[in-house]
C-alpha atoms as a PDB file:
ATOM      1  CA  UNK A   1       5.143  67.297 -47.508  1.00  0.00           C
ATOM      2  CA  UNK A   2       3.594  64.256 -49.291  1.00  0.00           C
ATOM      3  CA  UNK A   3       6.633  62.137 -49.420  1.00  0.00           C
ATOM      4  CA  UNK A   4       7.250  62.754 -46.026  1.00  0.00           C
ATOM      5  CA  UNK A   5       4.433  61.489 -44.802  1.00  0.00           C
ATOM      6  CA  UNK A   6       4.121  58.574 -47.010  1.00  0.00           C
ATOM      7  CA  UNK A   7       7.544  57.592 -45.792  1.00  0.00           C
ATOM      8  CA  UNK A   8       6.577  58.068 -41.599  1.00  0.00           C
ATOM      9  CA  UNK A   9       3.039  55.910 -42.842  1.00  0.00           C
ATOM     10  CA  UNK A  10       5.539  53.494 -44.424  1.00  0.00           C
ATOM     11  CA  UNK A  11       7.629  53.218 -41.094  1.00  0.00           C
ATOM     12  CA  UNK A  12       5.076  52.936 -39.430  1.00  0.00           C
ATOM     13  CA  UNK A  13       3.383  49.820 -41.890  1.00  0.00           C
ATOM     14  CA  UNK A  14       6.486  48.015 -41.354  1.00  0.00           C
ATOM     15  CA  UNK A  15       6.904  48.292 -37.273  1.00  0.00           C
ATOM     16  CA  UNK A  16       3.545  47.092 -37.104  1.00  0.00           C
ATOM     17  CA  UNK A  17       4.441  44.354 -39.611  1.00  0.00           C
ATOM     18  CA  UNK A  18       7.360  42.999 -37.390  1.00  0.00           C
ATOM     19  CA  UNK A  19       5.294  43.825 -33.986  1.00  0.00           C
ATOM     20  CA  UNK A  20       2.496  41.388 -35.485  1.00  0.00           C
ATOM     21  CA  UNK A  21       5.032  38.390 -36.710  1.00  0.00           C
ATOM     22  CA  UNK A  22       6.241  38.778 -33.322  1.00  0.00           C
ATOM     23  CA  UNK A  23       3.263  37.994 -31.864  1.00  0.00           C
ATOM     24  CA  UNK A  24       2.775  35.326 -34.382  1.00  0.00           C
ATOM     25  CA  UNK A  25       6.138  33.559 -33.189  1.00  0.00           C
ATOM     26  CA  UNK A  26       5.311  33.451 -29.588  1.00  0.00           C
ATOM     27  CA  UNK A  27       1.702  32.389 -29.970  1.00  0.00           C
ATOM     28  CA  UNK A  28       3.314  29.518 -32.102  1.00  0.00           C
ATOM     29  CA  UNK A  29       6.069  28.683 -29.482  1.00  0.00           C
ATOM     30  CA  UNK A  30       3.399  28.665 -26.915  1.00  0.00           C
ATOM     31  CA  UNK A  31       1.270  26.753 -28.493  1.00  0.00           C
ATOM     32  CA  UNK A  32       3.854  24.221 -29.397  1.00  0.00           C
ATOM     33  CA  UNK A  33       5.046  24.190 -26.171  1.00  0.00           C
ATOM     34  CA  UNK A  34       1.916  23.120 -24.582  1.00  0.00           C
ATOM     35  CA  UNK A  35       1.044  20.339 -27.249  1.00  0.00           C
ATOM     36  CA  UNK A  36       4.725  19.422 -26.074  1.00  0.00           C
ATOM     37  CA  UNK A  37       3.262  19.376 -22.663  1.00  0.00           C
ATOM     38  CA  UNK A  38       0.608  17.941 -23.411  1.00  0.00           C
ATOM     39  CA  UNK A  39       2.374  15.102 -24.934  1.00  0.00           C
ATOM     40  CA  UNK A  40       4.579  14.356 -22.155  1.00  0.00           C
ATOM     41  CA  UNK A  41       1.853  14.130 -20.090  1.00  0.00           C
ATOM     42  CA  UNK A  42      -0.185  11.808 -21.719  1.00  0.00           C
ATOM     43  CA  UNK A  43       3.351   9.619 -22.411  1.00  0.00           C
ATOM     44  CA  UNK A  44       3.682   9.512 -18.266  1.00  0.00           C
ATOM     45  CA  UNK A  45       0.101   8.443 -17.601  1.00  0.00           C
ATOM     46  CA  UNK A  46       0.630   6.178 -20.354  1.00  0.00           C
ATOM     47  CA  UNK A  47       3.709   4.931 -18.454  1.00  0.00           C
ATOM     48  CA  UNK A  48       1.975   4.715 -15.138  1.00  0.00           C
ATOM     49  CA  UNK A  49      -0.320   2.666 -16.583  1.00  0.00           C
ATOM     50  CA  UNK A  50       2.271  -0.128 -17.827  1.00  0.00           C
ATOM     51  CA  UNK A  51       4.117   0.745 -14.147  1.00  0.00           C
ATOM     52  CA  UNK A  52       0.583  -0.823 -13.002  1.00  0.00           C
ATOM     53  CA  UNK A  53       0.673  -3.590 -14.944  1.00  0.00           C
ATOM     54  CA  UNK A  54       4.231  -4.464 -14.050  1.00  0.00           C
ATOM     55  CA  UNK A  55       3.813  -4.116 -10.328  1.00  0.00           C
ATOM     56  CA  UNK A  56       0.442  -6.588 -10.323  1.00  0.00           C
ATOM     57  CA  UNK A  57       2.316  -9.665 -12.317  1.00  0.00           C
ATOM     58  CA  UNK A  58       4.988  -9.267 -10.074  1.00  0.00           C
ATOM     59  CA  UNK A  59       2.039  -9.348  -7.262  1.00  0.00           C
ATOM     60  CA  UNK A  60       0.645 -12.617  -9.423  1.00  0.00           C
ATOM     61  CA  UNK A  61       4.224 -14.238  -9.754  1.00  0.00           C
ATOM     62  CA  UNK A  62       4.413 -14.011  -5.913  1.00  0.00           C
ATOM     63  CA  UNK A  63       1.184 -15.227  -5.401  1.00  0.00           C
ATOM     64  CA  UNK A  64       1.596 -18.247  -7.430  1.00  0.00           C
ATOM     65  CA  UNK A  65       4.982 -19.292  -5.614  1.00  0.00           C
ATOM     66  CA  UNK A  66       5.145 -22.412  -4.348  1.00  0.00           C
ATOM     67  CA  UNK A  67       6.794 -23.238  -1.121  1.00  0.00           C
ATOM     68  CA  UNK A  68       9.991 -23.258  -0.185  1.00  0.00           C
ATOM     69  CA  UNK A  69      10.727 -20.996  -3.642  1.00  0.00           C
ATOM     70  CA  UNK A  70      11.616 -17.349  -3.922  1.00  0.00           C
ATOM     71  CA  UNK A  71       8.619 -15.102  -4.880  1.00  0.00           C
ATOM     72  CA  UNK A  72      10.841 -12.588  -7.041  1.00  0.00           C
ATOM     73  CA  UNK A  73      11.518 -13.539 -10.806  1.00  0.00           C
ATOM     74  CA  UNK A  74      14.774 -13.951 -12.376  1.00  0.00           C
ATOM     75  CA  UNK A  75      13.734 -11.758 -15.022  1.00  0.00           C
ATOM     76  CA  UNK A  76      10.897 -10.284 -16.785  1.00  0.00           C
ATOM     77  CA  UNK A  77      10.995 -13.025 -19.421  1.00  0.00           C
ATOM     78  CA  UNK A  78       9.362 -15.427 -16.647  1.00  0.00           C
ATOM     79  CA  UNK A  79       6.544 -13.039 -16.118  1.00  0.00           C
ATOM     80  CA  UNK A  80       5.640 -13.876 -19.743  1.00  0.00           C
ATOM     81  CA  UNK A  81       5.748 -17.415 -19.263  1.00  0.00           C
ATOM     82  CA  UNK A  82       6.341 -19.311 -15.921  1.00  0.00           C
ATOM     83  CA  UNK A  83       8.885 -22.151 -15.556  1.00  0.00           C
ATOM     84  CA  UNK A  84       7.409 -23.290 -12.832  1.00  0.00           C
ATOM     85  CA  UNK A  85       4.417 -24.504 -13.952  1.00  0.00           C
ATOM     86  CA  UNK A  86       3.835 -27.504 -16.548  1.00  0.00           C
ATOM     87  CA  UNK A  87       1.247 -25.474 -18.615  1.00  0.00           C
ATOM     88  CA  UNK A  88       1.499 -22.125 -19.786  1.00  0.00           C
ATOM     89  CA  UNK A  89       1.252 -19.493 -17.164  1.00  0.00           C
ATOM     90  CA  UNK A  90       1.171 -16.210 -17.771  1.00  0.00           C
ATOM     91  CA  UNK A  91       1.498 -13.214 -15.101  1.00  0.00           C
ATOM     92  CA  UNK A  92       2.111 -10.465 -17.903  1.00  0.00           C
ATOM     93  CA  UNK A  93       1.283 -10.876 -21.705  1.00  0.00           C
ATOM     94  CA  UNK A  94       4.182  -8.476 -23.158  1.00  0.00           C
ATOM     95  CA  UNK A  95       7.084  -6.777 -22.254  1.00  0.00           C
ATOM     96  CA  UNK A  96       5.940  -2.954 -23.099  1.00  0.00           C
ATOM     97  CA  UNK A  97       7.517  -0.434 -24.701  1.00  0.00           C
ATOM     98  CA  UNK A  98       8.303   2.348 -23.044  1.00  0.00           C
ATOM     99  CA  UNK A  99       6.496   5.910 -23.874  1.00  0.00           C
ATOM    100  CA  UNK A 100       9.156   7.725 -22.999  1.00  0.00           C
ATOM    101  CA  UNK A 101      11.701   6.203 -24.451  1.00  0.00           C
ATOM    102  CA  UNK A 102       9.997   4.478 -27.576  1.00  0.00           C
ATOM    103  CA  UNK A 103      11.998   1.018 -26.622  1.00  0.00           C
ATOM    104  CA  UNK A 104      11.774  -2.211 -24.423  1.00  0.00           C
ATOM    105  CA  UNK A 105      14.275  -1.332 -22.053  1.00  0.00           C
ATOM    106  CA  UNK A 106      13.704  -1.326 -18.543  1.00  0.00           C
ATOM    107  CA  UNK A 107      15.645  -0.231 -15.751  1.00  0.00           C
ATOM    108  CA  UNK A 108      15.604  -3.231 -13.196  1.00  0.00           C
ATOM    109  CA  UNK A 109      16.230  -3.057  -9.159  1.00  0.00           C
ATOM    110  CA  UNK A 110      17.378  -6.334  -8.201  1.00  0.00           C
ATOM    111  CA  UNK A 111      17.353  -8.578  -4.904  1.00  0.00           C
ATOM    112  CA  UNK A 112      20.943  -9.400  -4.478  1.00  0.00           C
ATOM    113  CA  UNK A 113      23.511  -9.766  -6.703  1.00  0.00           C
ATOM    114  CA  UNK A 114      20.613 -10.460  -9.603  1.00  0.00           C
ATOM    115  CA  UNK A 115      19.032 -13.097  -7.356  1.00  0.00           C
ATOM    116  CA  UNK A 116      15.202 -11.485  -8.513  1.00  0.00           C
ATOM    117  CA  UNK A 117      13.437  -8.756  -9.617  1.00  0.00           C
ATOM    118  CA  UNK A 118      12.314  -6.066  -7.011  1.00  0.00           C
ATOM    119  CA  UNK A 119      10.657  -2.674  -9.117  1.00  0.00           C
ATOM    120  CA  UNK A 120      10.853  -2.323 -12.809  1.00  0.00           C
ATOM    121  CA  UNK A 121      11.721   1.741 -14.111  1.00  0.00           C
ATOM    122  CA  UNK A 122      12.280   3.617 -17.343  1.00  0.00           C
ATOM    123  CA  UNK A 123      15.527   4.540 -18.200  1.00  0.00           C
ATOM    124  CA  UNK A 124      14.402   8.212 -19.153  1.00  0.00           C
ATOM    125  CA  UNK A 125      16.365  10.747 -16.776  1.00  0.00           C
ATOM    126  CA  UNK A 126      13.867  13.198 -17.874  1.00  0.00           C
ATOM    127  CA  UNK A 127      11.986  15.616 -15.426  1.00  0.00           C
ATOM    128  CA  UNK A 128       8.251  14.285 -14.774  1.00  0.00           C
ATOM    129  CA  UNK A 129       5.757  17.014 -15.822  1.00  0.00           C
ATOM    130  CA  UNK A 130       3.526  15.587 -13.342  1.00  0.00           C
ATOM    131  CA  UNK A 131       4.733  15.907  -9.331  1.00  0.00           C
ATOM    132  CA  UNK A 132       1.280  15.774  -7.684  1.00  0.00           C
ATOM    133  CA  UNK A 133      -2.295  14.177  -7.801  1.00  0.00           C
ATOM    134  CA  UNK A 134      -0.715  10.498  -7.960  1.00  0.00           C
ATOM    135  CA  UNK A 135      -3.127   7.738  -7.236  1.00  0.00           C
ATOM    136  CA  UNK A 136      -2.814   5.818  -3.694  1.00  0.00           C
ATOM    137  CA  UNK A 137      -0.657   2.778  -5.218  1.00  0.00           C
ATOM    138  CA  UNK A 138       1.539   5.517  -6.986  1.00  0.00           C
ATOM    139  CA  UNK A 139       1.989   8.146  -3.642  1.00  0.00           C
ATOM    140  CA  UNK A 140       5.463   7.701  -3.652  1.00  0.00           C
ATOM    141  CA  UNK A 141       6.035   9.226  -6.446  1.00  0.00           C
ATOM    142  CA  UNK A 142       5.233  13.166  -5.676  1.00  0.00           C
ATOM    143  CA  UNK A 143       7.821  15.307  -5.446  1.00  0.00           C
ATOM    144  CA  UNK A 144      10.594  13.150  -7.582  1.00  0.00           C
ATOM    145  CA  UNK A 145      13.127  14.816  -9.961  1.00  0.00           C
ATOM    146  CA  UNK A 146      12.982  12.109 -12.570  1.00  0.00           C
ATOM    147  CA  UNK A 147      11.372   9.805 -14.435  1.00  0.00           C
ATOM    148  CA  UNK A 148      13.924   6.995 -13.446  1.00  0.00           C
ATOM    149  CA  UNK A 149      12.930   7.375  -9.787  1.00  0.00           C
ATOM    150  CA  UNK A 150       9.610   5.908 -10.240  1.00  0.00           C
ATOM    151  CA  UNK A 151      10.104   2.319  -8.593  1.00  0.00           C
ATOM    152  CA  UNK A 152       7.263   0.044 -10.004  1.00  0.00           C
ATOM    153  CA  UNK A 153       7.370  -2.535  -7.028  1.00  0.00           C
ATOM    154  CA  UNK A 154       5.035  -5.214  -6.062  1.00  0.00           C
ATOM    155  CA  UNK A 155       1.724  -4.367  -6.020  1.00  0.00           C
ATOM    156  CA  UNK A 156       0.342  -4.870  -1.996  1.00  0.00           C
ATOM    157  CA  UNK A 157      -3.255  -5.672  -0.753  1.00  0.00           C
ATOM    158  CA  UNK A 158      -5.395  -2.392  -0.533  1.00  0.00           C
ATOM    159  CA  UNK A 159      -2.872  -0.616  -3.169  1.00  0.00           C
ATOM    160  CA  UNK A 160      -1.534   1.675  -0.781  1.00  0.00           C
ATOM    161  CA  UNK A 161       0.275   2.271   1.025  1.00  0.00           C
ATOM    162  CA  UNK A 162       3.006   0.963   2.627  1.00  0.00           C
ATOM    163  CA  UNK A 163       2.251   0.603   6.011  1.00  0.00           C
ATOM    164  CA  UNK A 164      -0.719  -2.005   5.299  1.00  0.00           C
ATOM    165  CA  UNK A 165      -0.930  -4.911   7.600  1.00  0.00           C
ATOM    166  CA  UNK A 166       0.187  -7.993   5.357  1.00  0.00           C
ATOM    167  CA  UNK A 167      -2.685 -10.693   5.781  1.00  0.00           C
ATOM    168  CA  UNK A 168      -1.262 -13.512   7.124  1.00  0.00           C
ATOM    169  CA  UNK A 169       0.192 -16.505   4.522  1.00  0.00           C
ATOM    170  CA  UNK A 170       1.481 -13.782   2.100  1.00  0.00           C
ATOM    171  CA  UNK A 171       4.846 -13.742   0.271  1.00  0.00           C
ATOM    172  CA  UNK A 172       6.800 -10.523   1.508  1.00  0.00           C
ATOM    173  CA  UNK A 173       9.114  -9.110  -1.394  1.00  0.00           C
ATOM    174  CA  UNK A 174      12.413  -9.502   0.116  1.00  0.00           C
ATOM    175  CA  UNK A 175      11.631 -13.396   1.663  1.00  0.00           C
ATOM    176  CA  UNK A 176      10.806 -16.245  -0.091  1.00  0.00           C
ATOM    177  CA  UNK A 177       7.264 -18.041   0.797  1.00  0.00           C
ATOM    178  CA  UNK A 178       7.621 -20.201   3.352  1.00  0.00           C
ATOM    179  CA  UNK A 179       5.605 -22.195   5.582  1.00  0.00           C
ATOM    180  CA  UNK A 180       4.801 -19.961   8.476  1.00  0.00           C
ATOM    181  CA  UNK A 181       4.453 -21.569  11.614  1.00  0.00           C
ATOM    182  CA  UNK A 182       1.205 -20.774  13.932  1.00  0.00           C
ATOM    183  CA  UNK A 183       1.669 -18.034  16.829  1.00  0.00           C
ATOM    184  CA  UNK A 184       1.493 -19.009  20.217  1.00  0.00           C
ATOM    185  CA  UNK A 185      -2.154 -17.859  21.673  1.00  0.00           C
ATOM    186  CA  UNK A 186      -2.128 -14.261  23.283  1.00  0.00           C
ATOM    187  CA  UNK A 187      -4.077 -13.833  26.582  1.00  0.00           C
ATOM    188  CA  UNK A 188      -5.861  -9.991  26.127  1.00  0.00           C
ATOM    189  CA  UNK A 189      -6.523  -8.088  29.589  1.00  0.00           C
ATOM    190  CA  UNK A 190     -10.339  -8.474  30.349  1.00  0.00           C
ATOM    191  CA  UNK A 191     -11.693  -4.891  30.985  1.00  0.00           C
ATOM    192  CA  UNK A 192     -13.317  -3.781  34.237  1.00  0.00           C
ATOM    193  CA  UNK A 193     -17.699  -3.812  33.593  1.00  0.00           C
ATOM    194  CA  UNK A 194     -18.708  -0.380  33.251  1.00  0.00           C
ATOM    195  CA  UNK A 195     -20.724   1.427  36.034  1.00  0.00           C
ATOM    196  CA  UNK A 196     -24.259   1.115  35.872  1.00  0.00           C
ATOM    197  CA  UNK A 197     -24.341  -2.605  34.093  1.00  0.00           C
ATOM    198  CA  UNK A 198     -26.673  -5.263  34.707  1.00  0.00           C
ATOM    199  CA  UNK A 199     -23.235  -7.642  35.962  1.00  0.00           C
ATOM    200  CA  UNK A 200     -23.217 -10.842  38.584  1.00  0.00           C
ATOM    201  CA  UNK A 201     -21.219 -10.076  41.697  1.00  0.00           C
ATOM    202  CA  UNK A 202     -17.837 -11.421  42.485  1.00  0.00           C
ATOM    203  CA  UNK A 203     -17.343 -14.187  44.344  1.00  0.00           C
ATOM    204  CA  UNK A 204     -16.453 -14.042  47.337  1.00  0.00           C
ATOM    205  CA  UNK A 205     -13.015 -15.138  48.494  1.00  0.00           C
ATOM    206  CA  UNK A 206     -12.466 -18.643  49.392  1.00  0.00           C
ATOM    207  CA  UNK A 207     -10.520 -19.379  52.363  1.00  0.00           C
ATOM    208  CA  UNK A 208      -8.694 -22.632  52.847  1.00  0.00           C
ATOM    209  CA  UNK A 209      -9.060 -22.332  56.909  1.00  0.00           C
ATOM    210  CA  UNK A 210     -12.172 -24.298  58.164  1.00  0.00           C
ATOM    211  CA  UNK A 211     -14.656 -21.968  59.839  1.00  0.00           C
ATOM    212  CA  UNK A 212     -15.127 -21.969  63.702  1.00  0.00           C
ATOM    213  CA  UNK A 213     -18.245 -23.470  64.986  1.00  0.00           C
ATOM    214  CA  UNK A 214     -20.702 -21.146  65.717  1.00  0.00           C
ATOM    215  CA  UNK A 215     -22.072 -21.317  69.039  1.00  0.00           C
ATOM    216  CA  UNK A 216     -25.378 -23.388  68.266  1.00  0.00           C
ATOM    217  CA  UNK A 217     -23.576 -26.056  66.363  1.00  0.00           C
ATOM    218  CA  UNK A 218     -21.401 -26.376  69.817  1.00  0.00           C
ATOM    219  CA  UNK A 219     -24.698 -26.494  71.307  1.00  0.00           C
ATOM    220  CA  UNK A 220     -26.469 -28.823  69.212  1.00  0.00           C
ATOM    221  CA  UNK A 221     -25.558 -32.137  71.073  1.00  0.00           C
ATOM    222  CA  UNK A 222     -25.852 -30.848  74.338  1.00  0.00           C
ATOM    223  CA  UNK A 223     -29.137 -32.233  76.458  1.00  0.00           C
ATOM    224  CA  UNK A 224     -31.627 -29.349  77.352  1.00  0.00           C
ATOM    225  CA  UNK A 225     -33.122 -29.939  80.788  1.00  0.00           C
ATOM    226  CA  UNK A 226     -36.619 -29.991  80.528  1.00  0.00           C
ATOM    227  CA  UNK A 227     -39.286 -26.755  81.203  1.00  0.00           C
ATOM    228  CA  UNK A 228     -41.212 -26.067  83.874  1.00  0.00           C
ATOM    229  CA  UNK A 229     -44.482 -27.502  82.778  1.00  0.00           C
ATOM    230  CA  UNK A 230     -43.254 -30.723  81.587  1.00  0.00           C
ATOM    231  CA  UNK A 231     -41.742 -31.320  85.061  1.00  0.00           C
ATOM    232  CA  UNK A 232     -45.289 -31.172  86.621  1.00  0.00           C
ATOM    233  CA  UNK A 233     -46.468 -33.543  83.881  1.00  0.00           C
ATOM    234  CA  UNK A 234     -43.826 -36.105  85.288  1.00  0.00           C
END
C-alpha cells in the first residue's frame, strides 16, 4: 500500500509541476506582450511627435515664401536649409529617424509629378496600436489600418481642423503665394429696428408733383372789403 501511494503523491507532484510552469509561460508571454505594447506605443507617440514637427516647417517654409514662388519644397533637404534665402534659414533642424522603422526614410506625397512636398509618412505598413484619443491637429487619423496612412501635411492656423477659415494673405498648399487682389465691397441687408426701440421715423415720401394751393394762399392777394364799423368811420 505504501508504494502505491507514494507513486499517486508522485503523479500528482509532477501535474502540479507542469500546471505551475504553465502558468509561468503565459504570465511571461503576457507580460512580454504588453511591454511589446507598451513599446509600440510609446514608438507612435514618439512618431506623432516628429509628424508635428514635420507638418509646422512645412507651415514655416510656406510662410516664408516669397511671391510669385511655390510654397511646397522640393524636398526635405530645403527644410534644413533654405535656398531661398542669402543667410542660413532653417524651417527644421534634422531629418528624424523614424521610431518605427529605426531609419531616415520617409514616405513622401508629392504635388505633381515631384513638383513639392505635400505630407511626409513612415514607411511602416504596420497596424497602429493607437486608433482613438488623437489630438485636434492629428483627428484624421482615428480609425486607420496603418501606420503609412498617417499623412503629416501642413500644419493650418488653429491646428484643426480642416474646415478652418484661411485668414486672408495665406499660402494654400496646393497654390503658390501670390498676390491676391482686394474683393469688391459687399453691401449687407440692413435689418428692420426691433419693436419697442427708441428709433426716428421714416421720412415721408417725397413727391416730385408740386402741391395744389390751398385755398388761403389763392386767397391771399385778393382785397377784403372792409367791416361794418370801419365803413361808419369813413
Amino acid at each position: 500500500m505504501a508504494p502505491r501511494r507514494l507513486r499517486r503523491a508522485g503523479g500528482f507532484t509532477y501535474l502540479s509541476l507542469i500546471i505551475l510552469v504553465a502558468i509561468l509561460a503565459l504570465t511571461a508571454a503576457a507580460t512580454l506582450k504588453m511591454g511589446s505594447l507598451l513599446q509600440r506605443s510609446k514608438a507612435e507617440e514618439e512618431l506623432l511627435d516628429i509628424g508635428a514637427a514635420f507638418s509646422d516647417a512645412l507651415k514655416s517654409y510656406a510662410d516664408a515664401t516669397p511671391a510669385g514662388m511655390p510654397p511646397q519644397p522640393p524636398s526635405l533637404k530645403e527644410l534644413l536649409r533654405d535656398p531661398r534665402f542669402p543667410g542660413t534659414r532653417r524651417h527644421l533642424r534634422k531629418i528624424f529617424v523614424d521610431p518605427m522603422t529605426g531609419k531616415a526614410e520617409w514616405g513622401i506625397t508629392w504635388l505633381g509629378d515631384k513638383v513639392g512636398v505635400l505630407a511626409v509618412y513612415s514607411l511602416s505598413d504596420a497596424k497602429p496600436v493607437k486608433i482613438g484619443n488623437f489630438p485636434t491637429r492629428f483627428a484624421g487619423f482615428e480609425g486607420k489600418n496603418r501606420l503609412s496612412e498617417w499623412k503629416f501635411v501642413m500644419a493650418t492656423e488653429g491646428a484643426h481642423s480642416a474646415a478652418a477659415p484661411e485668414k486672408p494673405g495665406s499660402a494654400s498648399p496646393l497654390v503658390p503665394n501670390l498676390q491676391q487682389t482686394p474683393a469688391a465691397p459687399i453691401s449687407l441687408p440692413v435689418s428692420a429696428p426691433e419693436k419697442g426701440a427708441d428709433q426716428p421715423p421714416p421720412p415721408s415720401p417725397v413727391s416730385e408733383e408740386p402741391a395744389a394751393p390751398s385755398e388761403n394762399e389763392g386767397k391771399k392777394d385778393e382785397v377784403q372789403p372792409p367791416t361794418e364799423p370801419e365803413q361808419q368811420r369813413n
